[in-house]
PDB file of N, CA and C in Angstrom:
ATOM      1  N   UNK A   1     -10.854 106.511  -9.986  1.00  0.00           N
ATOM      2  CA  UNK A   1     -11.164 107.870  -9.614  1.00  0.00           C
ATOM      3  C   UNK A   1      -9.937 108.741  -9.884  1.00  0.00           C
ATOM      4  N   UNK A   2     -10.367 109.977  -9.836  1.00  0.00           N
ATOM      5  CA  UNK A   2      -8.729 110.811 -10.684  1.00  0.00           C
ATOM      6  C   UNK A   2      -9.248 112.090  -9.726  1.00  0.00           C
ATOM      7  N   UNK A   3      -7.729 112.811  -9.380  1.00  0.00           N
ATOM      8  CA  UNK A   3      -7.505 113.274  -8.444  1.00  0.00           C
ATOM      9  C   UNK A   3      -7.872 114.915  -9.168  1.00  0.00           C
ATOM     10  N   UNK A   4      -7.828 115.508 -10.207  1.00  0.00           N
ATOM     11  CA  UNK A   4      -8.243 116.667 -10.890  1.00  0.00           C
ATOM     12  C   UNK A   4      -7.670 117.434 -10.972  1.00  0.00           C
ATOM     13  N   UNK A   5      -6.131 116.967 -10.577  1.00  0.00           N
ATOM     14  CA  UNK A   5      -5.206 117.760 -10.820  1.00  0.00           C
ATOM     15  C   UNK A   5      -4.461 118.483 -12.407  1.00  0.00           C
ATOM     16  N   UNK A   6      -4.245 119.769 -12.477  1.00  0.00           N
ATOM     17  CA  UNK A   6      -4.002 119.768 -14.093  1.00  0.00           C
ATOM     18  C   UNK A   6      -2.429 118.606 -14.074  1.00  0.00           C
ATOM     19  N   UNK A   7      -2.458 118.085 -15.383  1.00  0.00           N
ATOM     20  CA  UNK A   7      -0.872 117.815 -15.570  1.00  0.00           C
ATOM     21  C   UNK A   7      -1.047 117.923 -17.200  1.00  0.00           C
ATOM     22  N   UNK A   8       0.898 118.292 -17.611  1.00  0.00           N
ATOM     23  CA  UNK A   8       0.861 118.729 -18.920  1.00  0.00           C
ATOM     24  C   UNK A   8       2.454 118.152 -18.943  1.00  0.00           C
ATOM     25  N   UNK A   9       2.206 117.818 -20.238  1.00  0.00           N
ATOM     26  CA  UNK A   9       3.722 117.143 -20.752  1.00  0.00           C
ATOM     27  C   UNK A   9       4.388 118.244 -21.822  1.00  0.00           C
ATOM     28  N   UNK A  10       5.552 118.383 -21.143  1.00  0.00           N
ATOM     29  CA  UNK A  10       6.427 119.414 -22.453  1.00  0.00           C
ATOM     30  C   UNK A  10       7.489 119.099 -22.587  1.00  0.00           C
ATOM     31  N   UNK A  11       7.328 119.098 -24.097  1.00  0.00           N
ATOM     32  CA  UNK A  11       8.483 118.595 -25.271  1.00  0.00           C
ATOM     33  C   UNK A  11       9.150 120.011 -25.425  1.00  0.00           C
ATOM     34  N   UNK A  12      10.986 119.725 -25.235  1.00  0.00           N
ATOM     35  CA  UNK A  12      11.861 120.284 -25.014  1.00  0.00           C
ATOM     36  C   UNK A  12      12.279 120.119 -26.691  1.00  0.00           C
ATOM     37  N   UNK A  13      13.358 121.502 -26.585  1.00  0.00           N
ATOM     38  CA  UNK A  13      13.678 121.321 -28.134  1.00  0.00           C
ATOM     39  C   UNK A  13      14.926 120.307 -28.661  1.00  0.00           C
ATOM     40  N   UNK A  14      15.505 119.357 -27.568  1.00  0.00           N
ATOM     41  CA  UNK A  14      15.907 118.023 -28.084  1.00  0.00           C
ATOM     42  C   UNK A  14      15.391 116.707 -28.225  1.00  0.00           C
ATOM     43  N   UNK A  15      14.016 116.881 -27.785  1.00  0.00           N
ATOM     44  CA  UNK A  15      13.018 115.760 -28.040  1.00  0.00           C
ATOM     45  C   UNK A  15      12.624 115.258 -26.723  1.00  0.00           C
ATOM     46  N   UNK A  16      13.168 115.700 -25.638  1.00  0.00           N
ATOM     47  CA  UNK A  16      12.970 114.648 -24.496  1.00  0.00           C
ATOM     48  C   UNK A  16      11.134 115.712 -23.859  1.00  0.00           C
ATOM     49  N   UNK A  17      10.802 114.776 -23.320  1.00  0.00           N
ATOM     50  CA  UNK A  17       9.915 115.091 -22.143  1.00  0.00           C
ATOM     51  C   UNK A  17      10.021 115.347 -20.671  1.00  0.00           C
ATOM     52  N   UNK A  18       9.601 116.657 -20.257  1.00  0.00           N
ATOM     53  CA  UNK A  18       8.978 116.438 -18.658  1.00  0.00           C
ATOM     54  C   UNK A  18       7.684 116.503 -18.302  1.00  0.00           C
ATOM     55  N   UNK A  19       7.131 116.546 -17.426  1.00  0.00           N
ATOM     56  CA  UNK A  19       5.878 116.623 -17.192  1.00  0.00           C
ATOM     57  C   UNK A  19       5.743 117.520 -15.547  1.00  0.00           C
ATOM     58  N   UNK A  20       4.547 118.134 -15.810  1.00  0.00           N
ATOM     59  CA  UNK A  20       4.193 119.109 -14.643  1.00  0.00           C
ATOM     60  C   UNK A  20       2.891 118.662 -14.025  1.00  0.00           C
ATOM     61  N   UNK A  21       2.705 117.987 -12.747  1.00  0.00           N
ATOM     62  CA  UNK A  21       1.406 117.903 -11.864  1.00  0.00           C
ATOM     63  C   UNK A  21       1.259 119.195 -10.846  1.00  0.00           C
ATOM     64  N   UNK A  22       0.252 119.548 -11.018  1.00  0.00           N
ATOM     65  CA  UNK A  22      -0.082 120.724  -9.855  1.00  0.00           C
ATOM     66  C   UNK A  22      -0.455 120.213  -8.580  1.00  0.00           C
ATOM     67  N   UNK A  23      -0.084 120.757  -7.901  1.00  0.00           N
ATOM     68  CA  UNK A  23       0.399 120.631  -6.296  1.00  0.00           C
ATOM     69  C   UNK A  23      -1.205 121.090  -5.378  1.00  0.00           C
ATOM     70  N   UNK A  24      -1.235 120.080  -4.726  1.00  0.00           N
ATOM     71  CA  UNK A  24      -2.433 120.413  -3.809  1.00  0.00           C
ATOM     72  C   UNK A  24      -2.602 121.550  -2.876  1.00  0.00           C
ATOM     73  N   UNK A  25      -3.879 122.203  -2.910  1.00  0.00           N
ATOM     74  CA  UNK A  25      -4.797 122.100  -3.235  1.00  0.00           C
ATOM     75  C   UNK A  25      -5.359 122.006  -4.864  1.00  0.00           C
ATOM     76  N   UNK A  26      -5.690 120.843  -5.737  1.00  0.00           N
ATOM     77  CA  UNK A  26      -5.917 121.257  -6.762  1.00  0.00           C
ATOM     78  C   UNK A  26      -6.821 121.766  -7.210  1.00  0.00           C
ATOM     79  N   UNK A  27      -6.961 123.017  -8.742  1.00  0.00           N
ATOM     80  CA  UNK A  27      -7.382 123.738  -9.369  1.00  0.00           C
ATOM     81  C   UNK A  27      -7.590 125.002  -8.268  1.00  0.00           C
ATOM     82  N   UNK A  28      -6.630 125.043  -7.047  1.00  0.00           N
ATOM     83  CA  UNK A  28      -6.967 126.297  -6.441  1.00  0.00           C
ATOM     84  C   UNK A  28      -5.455 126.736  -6.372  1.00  0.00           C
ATOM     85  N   UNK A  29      -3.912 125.585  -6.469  1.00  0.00           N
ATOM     86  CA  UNK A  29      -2.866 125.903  -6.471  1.00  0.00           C
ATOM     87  C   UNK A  29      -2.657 126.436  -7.536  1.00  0.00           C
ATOM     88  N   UNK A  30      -1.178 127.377  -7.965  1.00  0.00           N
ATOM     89  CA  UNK A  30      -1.101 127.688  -8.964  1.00  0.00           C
ATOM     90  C   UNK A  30       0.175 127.377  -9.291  1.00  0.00           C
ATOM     91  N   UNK A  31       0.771 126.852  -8.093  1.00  0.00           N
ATOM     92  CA  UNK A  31       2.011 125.913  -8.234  1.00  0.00           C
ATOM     93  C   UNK A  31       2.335 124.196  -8.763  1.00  0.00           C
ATOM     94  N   UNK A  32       3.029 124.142  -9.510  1.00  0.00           N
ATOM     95  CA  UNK A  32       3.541 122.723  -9.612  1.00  0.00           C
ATOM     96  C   UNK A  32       4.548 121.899  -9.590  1.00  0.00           C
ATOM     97  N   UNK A  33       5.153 120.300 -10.081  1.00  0.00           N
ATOM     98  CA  UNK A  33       5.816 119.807  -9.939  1.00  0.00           C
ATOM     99  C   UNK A  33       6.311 119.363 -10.751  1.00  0.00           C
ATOM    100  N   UNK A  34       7.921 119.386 -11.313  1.00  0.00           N
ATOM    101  CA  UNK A  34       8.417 118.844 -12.685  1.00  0.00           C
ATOM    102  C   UNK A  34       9.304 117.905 -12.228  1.00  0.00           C
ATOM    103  N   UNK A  35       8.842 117.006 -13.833  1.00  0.00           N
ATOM    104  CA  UNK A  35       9.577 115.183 -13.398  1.00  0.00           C
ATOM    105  C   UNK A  35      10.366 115.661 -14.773  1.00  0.00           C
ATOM    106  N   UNK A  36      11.433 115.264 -14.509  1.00  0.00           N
ATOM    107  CA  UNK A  36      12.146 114.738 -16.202  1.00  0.00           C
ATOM    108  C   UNK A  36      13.438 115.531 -15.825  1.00  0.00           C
ATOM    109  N   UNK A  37      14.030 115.172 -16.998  1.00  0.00           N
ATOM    110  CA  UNK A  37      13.632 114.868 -18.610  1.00  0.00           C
ATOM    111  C   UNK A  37      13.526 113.339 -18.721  1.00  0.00           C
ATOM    112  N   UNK A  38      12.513 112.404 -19.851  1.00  0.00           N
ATOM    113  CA  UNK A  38      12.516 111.305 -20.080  1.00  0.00           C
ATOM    114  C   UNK A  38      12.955 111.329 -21.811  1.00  0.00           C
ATOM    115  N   UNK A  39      13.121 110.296 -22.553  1.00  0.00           N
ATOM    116  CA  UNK A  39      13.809 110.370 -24.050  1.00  0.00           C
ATOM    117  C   UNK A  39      12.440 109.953 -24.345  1.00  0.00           C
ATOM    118  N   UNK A  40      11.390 109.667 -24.270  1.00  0.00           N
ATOM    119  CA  UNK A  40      10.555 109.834 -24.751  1.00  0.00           C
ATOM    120  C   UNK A  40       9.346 110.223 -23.871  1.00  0.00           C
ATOM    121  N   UNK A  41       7.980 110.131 -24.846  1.00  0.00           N
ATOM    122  CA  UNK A  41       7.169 110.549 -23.968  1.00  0.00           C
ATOM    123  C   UNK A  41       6.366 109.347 -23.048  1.00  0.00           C
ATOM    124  N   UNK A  42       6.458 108.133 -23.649  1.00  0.00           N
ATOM    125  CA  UNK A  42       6.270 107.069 -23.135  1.00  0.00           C
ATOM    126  C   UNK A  42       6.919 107.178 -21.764  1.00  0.00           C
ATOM    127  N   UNK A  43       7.789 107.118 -21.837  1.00  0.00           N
ATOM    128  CA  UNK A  43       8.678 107.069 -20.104  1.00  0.00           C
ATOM    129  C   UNK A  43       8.065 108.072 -19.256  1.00  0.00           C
ATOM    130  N   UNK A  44       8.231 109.033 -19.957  1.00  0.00           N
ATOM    131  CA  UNK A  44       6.736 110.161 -18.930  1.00  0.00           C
ATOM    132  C   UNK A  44       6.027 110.056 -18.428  1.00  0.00           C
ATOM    133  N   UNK A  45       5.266 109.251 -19.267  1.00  0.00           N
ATOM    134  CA  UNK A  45       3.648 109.027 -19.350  1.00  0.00           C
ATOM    135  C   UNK A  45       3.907 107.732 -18.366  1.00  0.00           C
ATOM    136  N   UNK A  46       4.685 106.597 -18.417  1.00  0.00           N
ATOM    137  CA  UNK A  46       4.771 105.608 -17.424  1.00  0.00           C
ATOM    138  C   UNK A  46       5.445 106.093 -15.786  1.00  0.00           C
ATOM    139  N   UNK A  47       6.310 106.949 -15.955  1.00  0.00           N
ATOM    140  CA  UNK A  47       6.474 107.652 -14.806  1.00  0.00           C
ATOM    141  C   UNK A  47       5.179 108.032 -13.802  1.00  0.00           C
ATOM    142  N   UNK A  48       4.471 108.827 -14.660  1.00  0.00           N
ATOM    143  CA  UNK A  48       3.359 109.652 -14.164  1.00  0.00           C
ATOM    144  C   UNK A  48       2.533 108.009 -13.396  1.00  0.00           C
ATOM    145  N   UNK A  49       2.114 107.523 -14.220  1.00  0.00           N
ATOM    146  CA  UNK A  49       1.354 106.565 -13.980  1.00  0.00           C
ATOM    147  C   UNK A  49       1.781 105.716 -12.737  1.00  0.00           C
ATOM    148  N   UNK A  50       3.629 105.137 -12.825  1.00  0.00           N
ATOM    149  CA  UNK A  50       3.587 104.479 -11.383  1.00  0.00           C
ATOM    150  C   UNK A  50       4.132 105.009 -10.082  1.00  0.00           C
ATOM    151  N   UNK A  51       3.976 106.501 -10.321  1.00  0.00           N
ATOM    152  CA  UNK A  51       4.614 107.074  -9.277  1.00  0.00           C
ATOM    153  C   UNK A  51       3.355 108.561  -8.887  1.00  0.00           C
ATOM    154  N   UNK A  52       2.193 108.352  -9.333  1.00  0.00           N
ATOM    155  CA  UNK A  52       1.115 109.584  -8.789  1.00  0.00           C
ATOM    156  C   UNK A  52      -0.148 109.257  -9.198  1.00  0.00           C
ATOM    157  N   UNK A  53      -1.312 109.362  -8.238  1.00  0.00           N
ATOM    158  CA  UNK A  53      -2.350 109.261  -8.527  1.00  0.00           C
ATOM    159  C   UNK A  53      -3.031 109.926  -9.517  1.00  0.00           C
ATOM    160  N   UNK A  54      -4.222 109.237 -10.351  1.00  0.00           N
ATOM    161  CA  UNK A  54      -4.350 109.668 -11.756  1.00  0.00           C
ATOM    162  C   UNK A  54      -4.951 110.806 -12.019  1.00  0.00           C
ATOM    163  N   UNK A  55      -4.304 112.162 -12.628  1.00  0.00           N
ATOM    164  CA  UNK A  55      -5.124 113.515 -12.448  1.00  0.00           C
ATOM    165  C   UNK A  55      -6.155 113.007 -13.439  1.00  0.00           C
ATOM    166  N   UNK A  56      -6.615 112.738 -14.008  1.00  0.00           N
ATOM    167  CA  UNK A  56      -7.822 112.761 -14.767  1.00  0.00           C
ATOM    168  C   UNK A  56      -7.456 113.297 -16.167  1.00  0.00           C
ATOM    169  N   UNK A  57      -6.411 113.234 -16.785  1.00  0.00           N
ATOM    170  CA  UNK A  57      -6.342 114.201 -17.947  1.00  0.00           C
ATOM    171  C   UNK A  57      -4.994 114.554 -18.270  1.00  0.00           C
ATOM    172  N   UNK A  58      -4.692 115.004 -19.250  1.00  0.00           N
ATOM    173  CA  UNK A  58      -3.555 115.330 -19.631  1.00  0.00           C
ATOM    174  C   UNK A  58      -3.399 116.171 -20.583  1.00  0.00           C
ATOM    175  N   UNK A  59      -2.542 117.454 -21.132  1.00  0.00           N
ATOM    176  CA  UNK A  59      -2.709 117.810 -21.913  1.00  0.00           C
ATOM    177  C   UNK A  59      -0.811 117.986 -22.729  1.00  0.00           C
ATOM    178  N   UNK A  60      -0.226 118.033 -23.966  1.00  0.00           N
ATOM    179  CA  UNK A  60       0.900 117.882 -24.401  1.00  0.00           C
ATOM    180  C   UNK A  60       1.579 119.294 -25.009  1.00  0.00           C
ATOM    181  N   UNK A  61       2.260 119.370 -24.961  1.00  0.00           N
ATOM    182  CA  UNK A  61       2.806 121.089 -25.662  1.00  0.00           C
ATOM    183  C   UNK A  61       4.309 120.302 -26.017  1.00  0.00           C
ATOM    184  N   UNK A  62       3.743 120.383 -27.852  1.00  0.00           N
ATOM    185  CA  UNK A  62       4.949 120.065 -28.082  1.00  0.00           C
ATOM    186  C   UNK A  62       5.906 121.103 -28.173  1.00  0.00           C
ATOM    187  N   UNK A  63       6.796 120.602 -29.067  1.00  0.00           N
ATOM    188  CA  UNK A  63       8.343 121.627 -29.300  1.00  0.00           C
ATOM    189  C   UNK A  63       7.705 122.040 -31.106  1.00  0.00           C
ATOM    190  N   UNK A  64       7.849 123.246 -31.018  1.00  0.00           N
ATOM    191  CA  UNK A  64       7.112 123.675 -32.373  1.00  0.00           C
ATOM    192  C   UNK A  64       8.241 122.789 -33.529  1.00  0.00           C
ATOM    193  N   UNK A  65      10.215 122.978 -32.588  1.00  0.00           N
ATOM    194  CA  UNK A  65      10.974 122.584 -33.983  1.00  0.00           C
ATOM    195  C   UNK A  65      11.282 120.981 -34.761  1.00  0.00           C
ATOM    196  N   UNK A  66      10.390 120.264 -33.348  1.00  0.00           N
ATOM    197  CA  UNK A  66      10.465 118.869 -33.280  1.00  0.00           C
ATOM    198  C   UNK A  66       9.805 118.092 -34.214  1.00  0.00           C
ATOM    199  N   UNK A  67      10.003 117.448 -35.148  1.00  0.00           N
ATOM    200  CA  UNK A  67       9.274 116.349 -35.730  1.00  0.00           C
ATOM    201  C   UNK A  67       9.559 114.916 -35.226  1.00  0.00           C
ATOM    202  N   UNK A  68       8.540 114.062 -34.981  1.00  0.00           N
ATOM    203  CA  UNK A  68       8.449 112.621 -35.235  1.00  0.00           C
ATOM    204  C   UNK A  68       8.111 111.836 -36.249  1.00  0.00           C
ATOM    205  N   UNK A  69       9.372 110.839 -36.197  1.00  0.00           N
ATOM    206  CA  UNK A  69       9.139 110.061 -37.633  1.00  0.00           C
ATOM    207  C   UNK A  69       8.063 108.902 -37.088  1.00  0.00           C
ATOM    208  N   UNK A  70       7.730 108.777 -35.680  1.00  0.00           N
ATOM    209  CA  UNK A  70       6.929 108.119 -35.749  1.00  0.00           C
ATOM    210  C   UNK A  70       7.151 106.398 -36.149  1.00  0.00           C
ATOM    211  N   UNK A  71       8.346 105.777 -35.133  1.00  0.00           N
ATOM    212  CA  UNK A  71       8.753 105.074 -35.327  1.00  0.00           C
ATOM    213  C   UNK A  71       9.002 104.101 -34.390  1.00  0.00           C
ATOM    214  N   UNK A  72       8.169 104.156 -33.441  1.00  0.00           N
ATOM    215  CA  UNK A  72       8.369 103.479 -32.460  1.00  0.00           C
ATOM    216  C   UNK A  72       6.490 103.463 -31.813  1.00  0.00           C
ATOM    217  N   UNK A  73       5.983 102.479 -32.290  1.00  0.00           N
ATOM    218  CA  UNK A  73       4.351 102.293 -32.043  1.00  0.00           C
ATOM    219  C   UNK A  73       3.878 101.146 -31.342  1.00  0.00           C
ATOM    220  N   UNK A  74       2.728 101.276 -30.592  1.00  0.00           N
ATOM    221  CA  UNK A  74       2.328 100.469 -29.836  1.00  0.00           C
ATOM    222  C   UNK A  74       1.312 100.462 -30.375  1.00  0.00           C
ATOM    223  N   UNK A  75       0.905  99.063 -30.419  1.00  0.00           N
ATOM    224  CA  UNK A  75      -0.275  98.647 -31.023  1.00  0.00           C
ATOM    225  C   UNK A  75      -1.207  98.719 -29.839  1.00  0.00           C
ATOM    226  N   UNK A  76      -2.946  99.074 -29.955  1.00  0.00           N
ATOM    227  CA  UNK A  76      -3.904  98.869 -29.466  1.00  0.00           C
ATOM    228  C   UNK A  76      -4.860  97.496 -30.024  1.00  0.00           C
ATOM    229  N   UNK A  77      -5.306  96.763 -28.835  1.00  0.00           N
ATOM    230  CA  UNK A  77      -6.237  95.568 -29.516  1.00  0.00           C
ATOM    231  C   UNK A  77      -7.593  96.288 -29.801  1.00  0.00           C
ATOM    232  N   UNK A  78      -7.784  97.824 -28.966  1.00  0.00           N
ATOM    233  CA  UNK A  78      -9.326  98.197 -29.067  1.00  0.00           C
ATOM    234  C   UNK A  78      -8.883  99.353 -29.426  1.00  0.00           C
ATOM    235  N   UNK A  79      -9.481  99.692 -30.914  1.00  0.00           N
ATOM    236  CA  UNK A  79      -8.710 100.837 -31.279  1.00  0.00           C
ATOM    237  C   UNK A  79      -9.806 102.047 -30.921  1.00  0.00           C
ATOM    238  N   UNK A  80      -9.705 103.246 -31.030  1.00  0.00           N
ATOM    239  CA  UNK A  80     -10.047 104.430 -30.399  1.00  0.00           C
ATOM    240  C   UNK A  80     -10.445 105.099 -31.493  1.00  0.00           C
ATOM    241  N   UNK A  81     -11.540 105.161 -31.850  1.00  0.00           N
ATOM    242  CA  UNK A  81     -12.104 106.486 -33.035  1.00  0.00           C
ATOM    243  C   UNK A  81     -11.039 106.280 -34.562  1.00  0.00           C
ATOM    244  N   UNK A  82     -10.895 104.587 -34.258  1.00  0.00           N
ATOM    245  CA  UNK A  82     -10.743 104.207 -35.428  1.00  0.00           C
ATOM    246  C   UNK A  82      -8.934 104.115 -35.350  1.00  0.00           C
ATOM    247  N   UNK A  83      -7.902 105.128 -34.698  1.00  0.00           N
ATOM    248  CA  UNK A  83      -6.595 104.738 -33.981  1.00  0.00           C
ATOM    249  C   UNK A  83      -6.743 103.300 -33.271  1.00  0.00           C
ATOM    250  N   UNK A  84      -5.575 103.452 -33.915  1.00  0.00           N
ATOM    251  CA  UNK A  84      -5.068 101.647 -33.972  1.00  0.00           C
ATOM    252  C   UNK A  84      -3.944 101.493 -33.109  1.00  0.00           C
ATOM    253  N   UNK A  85      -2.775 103.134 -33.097  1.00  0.00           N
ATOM    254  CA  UNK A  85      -1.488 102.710 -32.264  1.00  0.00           C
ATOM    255  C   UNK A  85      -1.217 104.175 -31.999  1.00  0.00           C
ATOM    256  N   UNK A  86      -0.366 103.779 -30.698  1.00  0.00           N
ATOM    257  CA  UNK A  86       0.106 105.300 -29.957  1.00  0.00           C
ATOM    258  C   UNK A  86       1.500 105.494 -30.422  1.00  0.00           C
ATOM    259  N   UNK A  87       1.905 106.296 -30.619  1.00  0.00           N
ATOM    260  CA  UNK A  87       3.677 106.402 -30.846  1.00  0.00           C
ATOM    261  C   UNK A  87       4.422 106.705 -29.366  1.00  0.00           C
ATOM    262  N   UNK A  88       5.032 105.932 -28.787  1.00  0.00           N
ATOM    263  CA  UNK A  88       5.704 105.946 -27.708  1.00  0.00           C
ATOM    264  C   UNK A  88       6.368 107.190 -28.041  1.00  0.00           C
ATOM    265  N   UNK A  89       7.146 107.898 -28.556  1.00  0.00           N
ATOM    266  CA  UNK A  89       8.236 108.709 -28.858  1.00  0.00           C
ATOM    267  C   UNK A  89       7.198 110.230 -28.601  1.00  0.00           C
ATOM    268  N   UNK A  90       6.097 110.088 -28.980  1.00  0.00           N
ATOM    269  CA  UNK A  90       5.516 111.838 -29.337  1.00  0.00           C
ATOM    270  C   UNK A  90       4.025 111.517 -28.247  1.00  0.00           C
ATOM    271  N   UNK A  91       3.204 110.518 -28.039  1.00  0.00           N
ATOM    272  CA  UNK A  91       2.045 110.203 -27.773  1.00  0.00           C
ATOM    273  C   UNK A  91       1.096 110.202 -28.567  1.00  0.00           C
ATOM    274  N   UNK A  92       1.420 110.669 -29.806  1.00  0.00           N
ATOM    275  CA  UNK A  92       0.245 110.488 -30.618  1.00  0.00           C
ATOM    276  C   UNK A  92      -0.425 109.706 -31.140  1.00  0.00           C
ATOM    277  N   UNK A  93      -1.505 109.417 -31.340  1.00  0.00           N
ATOM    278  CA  UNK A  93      -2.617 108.589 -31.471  1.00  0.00           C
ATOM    279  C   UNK A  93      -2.555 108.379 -33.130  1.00  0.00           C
ATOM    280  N   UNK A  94      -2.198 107.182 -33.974  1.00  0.00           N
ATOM    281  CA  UNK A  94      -2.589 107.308 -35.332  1.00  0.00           C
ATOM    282  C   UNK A  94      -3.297 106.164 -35.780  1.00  0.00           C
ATOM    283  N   UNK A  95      -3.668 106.177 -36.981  1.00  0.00           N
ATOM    284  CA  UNK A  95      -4.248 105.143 -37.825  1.00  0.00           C
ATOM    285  C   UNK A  95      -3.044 104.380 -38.588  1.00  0.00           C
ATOM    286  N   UNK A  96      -3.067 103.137 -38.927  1.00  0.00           N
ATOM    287  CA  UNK A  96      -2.131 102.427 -39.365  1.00  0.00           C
ATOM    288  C   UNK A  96      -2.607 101.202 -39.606  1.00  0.00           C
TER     289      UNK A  96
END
């Protein structure tokens, strides 16, 4: 079950991540809570996970000046709309 809280991950313009959960009451607060910085988004994303109940969703705002080489991947055994691996570093979902 997921709690419906918004949360959003933002990529800073040296690559690292924080992430923002909104503060209860949710979708009626307009306040929230920032974790970070993590060096990637993986650490974020595992943060979030063992330290707050699951908002249901997520959404990412990268850094417009940031590129990933996309070099650090986790393989999936059940791939997703045909994605095969996540990139720990950015979260993105690719084929490979």
């Amino acid at each position: 079950m997921s709690t419906g809280a918004d949360c959003r991950f933002i990529q800073a313009a040296d690559g690292t991540w924080t992430y923002e959960l909104q503060n209860w009451p949710y979708g009626e607060n307009p306040d929230y809570t920032s974790y970070g910085p993590f060096p990637k988004f993986d650490n974020a994303y595992r943060h979030l996970s063992d330290n707050h109940a699951n908002p249901g969703g997520y959404r990412t705002i990268k850094h417009p000046d940031v590129t990933c080489p996309h070099d650090d991947l986790k393989r999936f055994d059940y791939p997703k709309d045909g994605l095969t691996h996540e990139c720990r570093r950015c979260g993105d979902w690719l084929k490979r």
